[in-house]
N, C-alpha and C. Protein backbone atom coordinates (compact mmCIF):
# COMPACT_ATOMS: atom_id res chain seq x y z
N UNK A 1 5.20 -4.72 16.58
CA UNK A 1 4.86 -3.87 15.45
C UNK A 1 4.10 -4.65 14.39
N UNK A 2 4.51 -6.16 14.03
CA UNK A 2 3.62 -6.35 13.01
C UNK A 2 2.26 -7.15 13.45
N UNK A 3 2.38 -7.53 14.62
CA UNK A 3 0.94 -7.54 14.91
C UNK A 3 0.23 -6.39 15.17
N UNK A 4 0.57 -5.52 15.39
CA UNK A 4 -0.23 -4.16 15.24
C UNK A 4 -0.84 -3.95 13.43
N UNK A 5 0.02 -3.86 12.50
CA UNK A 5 0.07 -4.62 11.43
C UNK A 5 -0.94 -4.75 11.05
N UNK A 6 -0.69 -6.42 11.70
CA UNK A 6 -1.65 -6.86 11.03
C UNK A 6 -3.29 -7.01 11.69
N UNK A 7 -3.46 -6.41 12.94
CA UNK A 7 -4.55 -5.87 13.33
C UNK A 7 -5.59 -4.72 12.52
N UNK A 8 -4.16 -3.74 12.07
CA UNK A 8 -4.65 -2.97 11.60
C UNK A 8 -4.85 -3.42 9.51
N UNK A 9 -4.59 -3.95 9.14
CA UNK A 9 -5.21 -4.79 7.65
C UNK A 9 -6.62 -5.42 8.02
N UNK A 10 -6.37 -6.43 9.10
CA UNK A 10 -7.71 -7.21 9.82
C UNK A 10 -8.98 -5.97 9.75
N UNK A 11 -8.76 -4.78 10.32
CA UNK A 11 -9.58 -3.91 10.59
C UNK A 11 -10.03 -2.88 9.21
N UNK A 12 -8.76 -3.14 8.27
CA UNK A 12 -9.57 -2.39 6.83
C UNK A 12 -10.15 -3.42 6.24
N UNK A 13 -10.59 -4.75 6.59
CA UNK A 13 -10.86 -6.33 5.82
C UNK A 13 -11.85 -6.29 6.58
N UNK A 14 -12.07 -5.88 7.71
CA UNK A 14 -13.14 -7.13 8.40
C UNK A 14 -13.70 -6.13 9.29
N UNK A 15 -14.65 -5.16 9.19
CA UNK A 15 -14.47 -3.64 10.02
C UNK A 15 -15.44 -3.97 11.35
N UNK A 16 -15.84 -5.30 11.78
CA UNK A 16 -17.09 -5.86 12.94
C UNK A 16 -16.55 -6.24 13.41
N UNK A 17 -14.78 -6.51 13.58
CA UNK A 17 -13.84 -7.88 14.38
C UNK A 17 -13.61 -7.03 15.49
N UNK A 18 -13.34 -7.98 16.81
CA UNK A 18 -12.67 -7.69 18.17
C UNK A 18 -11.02 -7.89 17.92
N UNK A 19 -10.24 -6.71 17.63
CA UNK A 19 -8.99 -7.13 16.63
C UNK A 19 -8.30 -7.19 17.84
N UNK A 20 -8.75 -6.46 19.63
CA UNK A 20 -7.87 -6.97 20.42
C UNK A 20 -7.84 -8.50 21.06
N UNK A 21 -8.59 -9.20 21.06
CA UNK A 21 -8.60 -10.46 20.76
C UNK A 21 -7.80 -11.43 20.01
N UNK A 22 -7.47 -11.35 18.70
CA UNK A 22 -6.51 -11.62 17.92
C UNK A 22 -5.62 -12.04 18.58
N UNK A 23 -4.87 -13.42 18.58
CA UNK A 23 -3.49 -13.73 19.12
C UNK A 23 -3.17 -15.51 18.05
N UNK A 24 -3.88 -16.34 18.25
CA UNK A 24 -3.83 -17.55 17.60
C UNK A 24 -4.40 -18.17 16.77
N UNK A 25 -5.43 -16.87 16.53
CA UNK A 25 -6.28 -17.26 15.41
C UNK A 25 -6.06 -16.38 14.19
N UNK A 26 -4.59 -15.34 14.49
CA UNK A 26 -4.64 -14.26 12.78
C UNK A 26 -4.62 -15.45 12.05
N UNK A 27 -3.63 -16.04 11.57
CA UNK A 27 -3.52 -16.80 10.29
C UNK A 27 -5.01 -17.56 9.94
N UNK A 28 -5.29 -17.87 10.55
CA UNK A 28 -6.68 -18.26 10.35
C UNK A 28 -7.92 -17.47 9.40
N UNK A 29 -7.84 -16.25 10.44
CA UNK A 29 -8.37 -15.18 10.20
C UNK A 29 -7.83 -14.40 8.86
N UNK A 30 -6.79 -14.23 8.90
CA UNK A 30 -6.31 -13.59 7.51
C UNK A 30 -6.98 -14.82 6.53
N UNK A 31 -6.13 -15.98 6.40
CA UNK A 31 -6.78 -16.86 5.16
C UNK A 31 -8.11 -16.36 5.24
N UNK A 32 -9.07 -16.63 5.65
CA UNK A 32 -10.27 -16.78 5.78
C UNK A 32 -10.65 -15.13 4.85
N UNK A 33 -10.50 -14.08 5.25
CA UNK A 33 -10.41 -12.77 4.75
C UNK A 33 -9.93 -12.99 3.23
N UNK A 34 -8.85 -13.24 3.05
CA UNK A 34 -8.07 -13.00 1.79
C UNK A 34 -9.85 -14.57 0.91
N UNK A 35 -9.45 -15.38 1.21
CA UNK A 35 -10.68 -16.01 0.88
C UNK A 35 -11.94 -15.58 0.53
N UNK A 36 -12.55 -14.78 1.21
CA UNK A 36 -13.74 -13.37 0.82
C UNK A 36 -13.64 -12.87 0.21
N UNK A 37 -11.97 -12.14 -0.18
CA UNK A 37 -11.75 -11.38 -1.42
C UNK A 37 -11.87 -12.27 -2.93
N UNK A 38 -11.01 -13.11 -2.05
CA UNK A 38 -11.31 -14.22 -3.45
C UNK A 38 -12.63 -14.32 -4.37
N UNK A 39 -13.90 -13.97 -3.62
CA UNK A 39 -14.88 -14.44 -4.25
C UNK A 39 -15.98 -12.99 -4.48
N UNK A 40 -14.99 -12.36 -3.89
CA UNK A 40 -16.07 -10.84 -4.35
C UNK A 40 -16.86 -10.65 -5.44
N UNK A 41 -18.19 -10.38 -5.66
CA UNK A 41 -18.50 -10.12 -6.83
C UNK A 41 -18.91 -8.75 -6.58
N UNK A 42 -18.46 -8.19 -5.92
CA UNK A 42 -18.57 -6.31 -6.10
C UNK A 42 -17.68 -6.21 -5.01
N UNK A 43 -16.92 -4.85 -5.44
CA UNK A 43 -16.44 -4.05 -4.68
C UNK A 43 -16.54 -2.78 -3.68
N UNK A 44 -17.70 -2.83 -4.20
CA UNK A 44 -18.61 -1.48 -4.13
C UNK A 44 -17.82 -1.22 -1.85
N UNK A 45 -18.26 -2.38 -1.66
CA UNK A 45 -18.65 -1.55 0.32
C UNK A 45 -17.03 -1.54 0.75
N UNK A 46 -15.93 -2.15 0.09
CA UNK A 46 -14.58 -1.62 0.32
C UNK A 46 -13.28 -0.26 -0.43
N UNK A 47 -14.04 -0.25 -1.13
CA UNK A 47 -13.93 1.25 -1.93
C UNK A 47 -14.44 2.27 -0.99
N UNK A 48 -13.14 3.82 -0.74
CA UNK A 48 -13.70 4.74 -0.53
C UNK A 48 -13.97 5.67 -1.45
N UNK A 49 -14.73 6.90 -1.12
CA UNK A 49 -14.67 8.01 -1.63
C UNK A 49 -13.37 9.24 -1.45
N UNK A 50 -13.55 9.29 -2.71
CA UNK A 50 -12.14 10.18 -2.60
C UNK A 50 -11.44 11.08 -1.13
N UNK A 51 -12.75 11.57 -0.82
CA UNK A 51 -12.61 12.36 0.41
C UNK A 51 -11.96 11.59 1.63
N UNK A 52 -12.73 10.63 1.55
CA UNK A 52 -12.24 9.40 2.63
C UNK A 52 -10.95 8.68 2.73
N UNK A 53 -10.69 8.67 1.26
CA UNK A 53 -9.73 8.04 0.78
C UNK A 53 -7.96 8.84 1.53
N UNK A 54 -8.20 10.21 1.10
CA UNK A 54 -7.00 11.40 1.70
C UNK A 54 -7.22 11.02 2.93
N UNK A 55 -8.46 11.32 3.61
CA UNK A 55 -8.02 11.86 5.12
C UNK A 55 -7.73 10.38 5.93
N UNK A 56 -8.32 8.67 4.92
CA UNK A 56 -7.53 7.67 5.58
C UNK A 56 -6.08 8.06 5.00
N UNK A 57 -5.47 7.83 4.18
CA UNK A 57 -4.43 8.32 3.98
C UNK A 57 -3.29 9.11 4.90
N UNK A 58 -3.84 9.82 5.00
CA UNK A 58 -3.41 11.32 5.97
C UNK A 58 -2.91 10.47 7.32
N UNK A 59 -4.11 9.76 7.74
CA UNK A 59 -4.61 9.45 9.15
C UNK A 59 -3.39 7.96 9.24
N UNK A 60 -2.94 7.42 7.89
CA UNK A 60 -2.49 6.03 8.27
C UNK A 60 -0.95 6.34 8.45
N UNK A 61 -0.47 7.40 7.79
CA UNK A 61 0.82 7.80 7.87
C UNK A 61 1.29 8.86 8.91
N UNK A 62 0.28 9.54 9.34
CA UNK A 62 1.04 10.52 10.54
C UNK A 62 1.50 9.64 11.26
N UNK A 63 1.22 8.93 12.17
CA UNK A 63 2.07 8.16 12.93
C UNK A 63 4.04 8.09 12.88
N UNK A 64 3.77 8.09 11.70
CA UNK A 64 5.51 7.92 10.90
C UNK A 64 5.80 9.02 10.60
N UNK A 65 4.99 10.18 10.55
CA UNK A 65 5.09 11.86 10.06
C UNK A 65 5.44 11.32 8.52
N UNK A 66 4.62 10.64 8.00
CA UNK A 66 4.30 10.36 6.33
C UNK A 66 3.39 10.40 6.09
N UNK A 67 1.74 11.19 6.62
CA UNK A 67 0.72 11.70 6.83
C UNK A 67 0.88 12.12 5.28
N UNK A 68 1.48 13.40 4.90
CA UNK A 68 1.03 14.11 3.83
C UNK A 68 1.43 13.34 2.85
N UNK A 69 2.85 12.95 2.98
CA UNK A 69 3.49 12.08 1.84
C UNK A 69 2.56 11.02 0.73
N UNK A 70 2.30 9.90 2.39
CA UNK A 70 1.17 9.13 1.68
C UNK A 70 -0.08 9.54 1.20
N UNK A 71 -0.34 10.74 1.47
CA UNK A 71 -1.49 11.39 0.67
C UNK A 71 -0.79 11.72 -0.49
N UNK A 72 -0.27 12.41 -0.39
CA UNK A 72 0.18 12.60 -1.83
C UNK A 72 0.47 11.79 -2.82
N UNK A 73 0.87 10.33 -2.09
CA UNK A 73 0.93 9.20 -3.38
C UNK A 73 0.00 8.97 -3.69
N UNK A 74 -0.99 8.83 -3.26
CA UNK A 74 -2.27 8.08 -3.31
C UNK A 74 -3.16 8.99 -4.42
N UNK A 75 -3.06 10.49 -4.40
CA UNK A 75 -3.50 11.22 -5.27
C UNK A 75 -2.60 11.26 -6.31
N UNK A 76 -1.06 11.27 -6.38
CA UNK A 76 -0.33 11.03 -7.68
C UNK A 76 -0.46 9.86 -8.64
N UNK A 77 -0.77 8.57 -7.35
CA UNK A 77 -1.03 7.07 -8.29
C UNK A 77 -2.64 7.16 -9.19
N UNK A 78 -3.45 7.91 -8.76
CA UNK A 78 -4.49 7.37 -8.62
C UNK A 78 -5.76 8.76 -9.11
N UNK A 79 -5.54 9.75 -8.30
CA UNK A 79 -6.43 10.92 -8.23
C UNK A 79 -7.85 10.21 -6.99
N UNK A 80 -7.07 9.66 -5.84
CA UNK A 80 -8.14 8.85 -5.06
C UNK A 80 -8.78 8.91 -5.64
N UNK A 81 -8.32 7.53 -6.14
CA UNK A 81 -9.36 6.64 -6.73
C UNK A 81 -10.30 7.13 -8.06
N UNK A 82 -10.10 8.52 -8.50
CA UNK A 82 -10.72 8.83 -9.98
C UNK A 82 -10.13 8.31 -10.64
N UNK A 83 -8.31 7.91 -11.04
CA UNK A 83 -8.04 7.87 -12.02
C UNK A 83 -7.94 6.57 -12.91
N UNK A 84 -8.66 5.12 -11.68
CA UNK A 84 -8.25 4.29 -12.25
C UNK A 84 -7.96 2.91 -11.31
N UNK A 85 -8.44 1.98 -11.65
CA UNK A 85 -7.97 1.12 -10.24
C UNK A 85 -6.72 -0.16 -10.67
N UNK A 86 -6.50 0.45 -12.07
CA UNK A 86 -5.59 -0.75 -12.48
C UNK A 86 -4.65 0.37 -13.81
N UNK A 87 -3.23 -0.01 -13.55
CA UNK A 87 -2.33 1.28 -14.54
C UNK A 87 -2.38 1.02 -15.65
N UNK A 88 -1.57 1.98 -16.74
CA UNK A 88 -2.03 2.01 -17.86
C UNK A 88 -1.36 0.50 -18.80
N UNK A 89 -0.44 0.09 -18.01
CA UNK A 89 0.07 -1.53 -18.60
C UNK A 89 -0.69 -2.69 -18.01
N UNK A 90 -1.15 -1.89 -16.66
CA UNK A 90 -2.37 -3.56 -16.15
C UNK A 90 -1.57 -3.90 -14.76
N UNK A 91 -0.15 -3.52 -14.85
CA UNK A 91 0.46 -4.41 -13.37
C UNK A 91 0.67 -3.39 -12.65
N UNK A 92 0.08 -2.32 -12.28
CA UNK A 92 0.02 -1.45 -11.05
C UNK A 92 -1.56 -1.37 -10.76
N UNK A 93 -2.07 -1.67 -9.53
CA UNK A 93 -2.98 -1.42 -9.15
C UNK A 93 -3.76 -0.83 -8.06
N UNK A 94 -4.84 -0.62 -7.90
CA UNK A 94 -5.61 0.01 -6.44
C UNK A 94 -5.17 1.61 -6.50
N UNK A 95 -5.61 1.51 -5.50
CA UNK A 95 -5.50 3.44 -5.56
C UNK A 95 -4.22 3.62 -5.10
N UNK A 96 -2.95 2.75 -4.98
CA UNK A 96 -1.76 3.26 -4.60
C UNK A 96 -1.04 3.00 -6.12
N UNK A 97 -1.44 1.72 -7.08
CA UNK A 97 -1.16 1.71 -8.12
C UNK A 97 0.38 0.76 -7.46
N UNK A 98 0.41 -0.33 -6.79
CA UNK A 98 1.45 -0.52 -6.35
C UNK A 98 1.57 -2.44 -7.53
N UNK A 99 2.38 -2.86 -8.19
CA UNK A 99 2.78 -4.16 -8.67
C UNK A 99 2.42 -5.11 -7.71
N UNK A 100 2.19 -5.95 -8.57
CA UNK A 100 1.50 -7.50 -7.72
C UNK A 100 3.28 -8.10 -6.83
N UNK A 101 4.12 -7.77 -7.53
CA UNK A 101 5.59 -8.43 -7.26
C UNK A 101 6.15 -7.57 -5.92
N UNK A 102 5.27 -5.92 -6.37
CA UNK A 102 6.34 -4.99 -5.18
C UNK A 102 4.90 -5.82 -3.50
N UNK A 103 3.65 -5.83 -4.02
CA UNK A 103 2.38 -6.04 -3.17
C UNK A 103 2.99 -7.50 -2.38
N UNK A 104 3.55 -8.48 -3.08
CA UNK A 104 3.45 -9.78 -2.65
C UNK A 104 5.17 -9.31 -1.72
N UNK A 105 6.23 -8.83 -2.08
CA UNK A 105 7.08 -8.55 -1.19
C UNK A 105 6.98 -7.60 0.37
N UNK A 106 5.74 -6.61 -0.04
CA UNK A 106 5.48 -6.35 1.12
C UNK A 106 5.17 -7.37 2.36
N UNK A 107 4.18 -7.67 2.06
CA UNK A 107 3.20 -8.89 2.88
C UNK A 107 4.47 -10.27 3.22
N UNK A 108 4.92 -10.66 2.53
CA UNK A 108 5.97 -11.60 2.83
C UNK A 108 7.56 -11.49 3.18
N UNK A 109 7.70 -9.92 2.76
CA UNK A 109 9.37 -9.58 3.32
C UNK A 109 9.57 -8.60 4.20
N UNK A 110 8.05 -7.70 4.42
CA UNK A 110 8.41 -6.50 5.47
C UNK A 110 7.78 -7.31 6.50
N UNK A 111 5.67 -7.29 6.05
CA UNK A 111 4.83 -8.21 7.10
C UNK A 111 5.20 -9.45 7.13
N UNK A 112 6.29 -10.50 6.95
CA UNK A 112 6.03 -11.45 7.37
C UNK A 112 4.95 -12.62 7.14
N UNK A 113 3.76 -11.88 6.09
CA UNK A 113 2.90 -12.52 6.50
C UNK A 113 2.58 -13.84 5.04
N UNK A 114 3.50 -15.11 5.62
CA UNK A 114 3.50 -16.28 4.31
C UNK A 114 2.22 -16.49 4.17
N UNK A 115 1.40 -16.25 2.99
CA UNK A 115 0.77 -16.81 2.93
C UNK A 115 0.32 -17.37 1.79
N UNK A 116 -0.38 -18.47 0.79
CA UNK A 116 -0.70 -18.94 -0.66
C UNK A 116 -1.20 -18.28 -1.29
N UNK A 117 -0.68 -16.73 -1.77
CA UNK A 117 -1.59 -15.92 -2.23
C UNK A 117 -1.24 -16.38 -4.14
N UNK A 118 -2.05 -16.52 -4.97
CA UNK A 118 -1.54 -16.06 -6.18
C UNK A 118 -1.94 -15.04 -6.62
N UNK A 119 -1.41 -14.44 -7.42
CA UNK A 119 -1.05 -12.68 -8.14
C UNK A 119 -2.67 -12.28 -8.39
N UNK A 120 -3.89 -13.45 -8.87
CA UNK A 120 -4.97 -12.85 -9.09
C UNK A 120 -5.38 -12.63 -7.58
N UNK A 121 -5.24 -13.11 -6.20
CA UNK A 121 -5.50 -12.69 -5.21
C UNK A 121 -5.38 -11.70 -4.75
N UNK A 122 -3.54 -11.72 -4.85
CA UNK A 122 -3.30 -9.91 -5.02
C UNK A 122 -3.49 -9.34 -5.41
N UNK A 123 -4.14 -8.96 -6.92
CA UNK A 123 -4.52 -8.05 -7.65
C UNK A 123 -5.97 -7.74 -6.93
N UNK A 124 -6.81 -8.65 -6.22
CA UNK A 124 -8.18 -8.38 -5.76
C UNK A 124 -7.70 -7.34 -4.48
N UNK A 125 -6.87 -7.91 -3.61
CA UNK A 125 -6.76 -7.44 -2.94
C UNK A 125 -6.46 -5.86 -2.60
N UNK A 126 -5.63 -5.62 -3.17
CA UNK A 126 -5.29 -4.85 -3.91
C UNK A 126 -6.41 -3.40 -4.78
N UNK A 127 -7.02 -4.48 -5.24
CA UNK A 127 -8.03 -3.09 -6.58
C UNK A 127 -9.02 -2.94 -5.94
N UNK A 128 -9.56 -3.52 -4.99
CA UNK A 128 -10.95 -3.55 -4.05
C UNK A 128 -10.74 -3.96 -2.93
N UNK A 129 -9.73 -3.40 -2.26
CA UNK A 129 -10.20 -2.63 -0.68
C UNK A 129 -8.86 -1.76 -0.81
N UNK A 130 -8.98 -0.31 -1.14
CA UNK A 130 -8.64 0.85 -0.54
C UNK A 130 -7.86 0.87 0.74
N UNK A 131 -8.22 0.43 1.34
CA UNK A 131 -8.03 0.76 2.86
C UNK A 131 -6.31 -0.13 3.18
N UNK A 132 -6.54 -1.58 2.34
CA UNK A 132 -5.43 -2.47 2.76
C UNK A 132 -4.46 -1.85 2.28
N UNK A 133 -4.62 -1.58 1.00
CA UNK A 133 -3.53 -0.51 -0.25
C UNK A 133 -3.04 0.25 0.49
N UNK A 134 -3.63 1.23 0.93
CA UNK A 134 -3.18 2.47 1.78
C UNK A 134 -2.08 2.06 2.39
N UNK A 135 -2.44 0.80 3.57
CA UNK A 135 -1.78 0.64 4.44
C UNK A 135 -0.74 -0.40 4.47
N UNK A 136 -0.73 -0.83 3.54
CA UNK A 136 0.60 -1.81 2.48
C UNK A 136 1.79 -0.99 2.17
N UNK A 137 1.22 0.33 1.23
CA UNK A 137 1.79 1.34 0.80
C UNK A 137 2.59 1.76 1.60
N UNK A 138 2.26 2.37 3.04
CA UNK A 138 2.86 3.14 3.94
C UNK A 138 3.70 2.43 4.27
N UNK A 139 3.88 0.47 4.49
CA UNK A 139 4.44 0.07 4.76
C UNK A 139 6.10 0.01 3.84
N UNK A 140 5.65 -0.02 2.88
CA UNK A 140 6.25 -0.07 1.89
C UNK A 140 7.23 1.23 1.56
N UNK A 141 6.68 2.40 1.90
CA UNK A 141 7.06 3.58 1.94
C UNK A 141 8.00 3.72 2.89
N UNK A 142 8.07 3.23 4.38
CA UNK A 142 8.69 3.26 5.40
C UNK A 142 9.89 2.26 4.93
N UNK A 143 9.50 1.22 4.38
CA UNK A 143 10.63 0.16 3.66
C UNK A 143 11.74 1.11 2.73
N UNK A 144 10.91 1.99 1.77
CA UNK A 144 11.77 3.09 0.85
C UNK A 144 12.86 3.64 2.57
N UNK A 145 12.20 4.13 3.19
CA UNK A 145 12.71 5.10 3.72
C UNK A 145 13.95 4.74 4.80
N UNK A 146 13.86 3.51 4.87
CA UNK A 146 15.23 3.03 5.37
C UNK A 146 16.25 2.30 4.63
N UNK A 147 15.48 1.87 3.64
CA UNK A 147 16.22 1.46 2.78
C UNK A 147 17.45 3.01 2.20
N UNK A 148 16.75 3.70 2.01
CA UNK A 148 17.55 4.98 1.51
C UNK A 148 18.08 6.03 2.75
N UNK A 149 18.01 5.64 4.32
CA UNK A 149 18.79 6.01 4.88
C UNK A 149 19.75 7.04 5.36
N UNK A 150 20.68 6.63 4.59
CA UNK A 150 21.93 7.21 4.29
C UNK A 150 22.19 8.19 3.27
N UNK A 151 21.01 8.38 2.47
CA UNK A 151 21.07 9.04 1.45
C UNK A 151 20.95 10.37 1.69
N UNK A 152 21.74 11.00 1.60
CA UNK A 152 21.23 13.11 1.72
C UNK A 152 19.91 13.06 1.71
N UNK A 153 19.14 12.87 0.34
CA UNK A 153 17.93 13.32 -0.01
C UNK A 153 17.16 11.87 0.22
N UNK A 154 17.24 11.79 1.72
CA UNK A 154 16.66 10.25 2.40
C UNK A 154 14.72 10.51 1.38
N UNK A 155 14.28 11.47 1.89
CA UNK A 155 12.82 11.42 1.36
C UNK A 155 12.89 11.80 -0.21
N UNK A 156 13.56 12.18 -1.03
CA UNK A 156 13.50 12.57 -2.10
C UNK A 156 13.71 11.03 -2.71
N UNK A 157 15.21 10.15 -2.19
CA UNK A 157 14.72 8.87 -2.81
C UNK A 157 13.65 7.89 -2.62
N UNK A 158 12.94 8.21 -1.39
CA UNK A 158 12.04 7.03 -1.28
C UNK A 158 10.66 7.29 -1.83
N UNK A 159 10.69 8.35 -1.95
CA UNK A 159 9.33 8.82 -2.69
C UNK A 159 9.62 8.15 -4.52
N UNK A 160 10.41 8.57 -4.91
CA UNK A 160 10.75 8.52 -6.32
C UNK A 160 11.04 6.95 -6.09
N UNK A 161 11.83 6.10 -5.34
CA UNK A 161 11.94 4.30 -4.86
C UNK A 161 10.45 4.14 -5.31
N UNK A 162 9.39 4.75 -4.80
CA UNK A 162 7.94 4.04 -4.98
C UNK A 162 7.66 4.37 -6.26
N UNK A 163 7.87 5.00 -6.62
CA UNK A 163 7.33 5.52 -8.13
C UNK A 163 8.00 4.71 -9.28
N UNK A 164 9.47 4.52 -9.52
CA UNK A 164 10.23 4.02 -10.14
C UNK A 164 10.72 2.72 -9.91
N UNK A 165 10.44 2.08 -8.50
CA UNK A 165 11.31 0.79 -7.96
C UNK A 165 12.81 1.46 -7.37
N UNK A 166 13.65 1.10 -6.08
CA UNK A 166 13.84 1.14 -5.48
C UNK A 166 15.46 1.13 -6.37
N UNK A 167 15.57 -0.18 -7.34
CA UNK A 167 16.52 -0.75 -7.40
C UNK A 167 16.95 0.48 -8.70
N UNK A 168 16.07 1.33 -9.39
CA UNK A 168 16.38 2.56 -10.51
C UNK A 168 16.88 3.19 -9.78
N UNK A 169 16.27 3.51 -8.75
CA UNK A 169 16.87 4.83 -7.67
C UNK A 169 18.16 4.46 -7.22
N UNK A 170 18.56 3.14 -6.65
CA UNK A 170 19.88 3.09 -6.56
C UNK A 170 20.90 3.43 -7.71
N UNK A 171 20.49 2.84 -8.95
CA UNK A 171 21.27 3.09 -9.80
C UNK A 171 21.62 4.43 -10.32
N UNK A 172 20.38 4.82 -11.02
CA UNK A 172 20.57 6.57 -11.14
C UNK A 172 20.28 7.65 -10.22
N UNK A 173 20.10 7.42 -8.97
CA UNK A 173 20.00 8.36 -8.35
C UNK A 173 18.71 9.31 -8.77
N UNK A 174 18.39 10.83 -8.14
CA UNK A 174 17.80 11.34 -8.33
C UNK A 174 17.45 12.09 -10.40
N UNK A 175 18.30 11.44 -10.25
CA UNK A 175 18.91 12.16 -12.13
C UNK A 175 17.68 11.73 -13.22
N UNK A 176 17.24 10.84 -12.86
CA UNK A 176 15.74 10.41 -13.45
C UNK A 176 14.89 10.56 -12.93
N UNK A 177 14.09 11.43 -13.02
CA UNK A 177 12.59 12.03 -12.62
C UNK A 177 11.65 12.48 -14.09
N UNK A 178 11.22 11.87 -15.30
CA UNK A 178 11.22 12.23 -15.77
C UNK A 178 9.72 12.95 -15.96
N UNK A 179 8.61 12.48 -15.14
CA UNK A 179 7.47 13.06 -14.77
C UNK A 179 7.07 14.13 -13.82
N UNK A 180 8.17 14.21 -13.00
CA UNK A 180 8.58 15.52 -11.71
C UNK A 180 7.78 14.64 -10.54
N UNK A 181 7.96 13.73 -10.29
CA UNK A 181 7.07 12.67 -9.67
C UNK A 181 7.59 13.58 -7.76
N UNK A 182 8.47 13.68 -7.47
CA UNK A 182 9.48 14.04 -6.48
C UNK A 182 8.61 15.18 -5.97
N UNK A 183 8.86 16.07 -6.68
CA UNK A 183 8.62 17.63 -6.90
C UNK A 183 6.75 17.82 -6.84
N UNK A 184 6.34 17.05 -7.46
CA UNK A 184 4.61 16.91 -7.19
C UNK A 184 4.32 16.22 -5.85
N UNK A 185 4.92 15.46 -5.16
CA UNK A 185 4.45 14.54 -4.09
C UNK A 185 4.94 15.90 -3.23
N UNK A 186 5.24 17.08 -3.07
CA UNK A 186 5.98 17.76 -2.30
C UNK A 186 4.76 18.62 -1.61
């Protein structure tokens, strides 16, 4: 699974690679990528258009039957991509609007994937390419969604887990929604 993963990041990063090939050279290959981002001076050719933006969306989560869901975050964080590529305090970003802290736990506690990133890396990564966001997100989303399990309203907390952090939702439960965040992703 997470080399599928990470084939599939390789392939929103690097869209000319033979990703079935891939076996001893990811780490390589990732540094090398995350390195490119490093030095971007436009974002312009990893940015989608809104349109593009949903139906990748759509397309990265059916698999998990979180197709609509993750569309729907992506237009609640963001308005693909109209509303903004960085939140209104600065530490949510990209069109999922996801924290450099929740971004760097994905990649190193779901993917596995150690690598020397610092927070301005992630934030590149992150605000200019669309595509990785998306698919971080979903990961991340699927993380909500077992994490909350056991919960009656298994999708009601993990949706609101992404919106609020994981560790509010444990505490108060559904009882804090104070934007209808739940109820709009629906």
């Amino acid at each position: 699974m997470k080399k599928a993963i990470f084939i599939a990041i390789l392939a929103a990063l690097l869209p000319a690679t033979n990703y079935a090939a891939l076996t001893s050279e990811q780490s390589r290959l990732l540094t090398n990528t995350i390195n490119e981002v490093r030095y971007y001076k436009t974002a312009s050719q990893n940015m989608m258009t809104p349109e593009d933006m949903a139906d990748f969306a759509y397309a990265t989560g059916n698999p998990d039957n979180i197709g609509e869901t993750l569309r729907a975050i992506v237009y609640l964080e963001s308005t693909f991509g109209r509303g903004g590529r960085v939140g209104d305090k600065g530490d949510s970003l990209g069109c999922t609007q996801i924290k450099v802290e929740t971004a760097r736990y994905v990649l190193e506690n779901i993917l596995d994937m150690k690598q020397e990133l610092t927070d301005a890396d992630i934030s590149k990564l992150y605000v200019y390419n669309d595509k990785l966001a998306i698919i971080l997100s979903k990961e991340y989303l699927l993380y909500l969604m077992e994490r909350f399990k056991n919960k009656r309203a298994n999708w009601s907390h993990s949706v609101l887990g992404y919106n609020r952090g994981p560790s509010a939702v444990s505490k108060d439960g559904l009882k804090r929604d104070p934007n209808n965040y739940v109820t709009k992703a629906k």
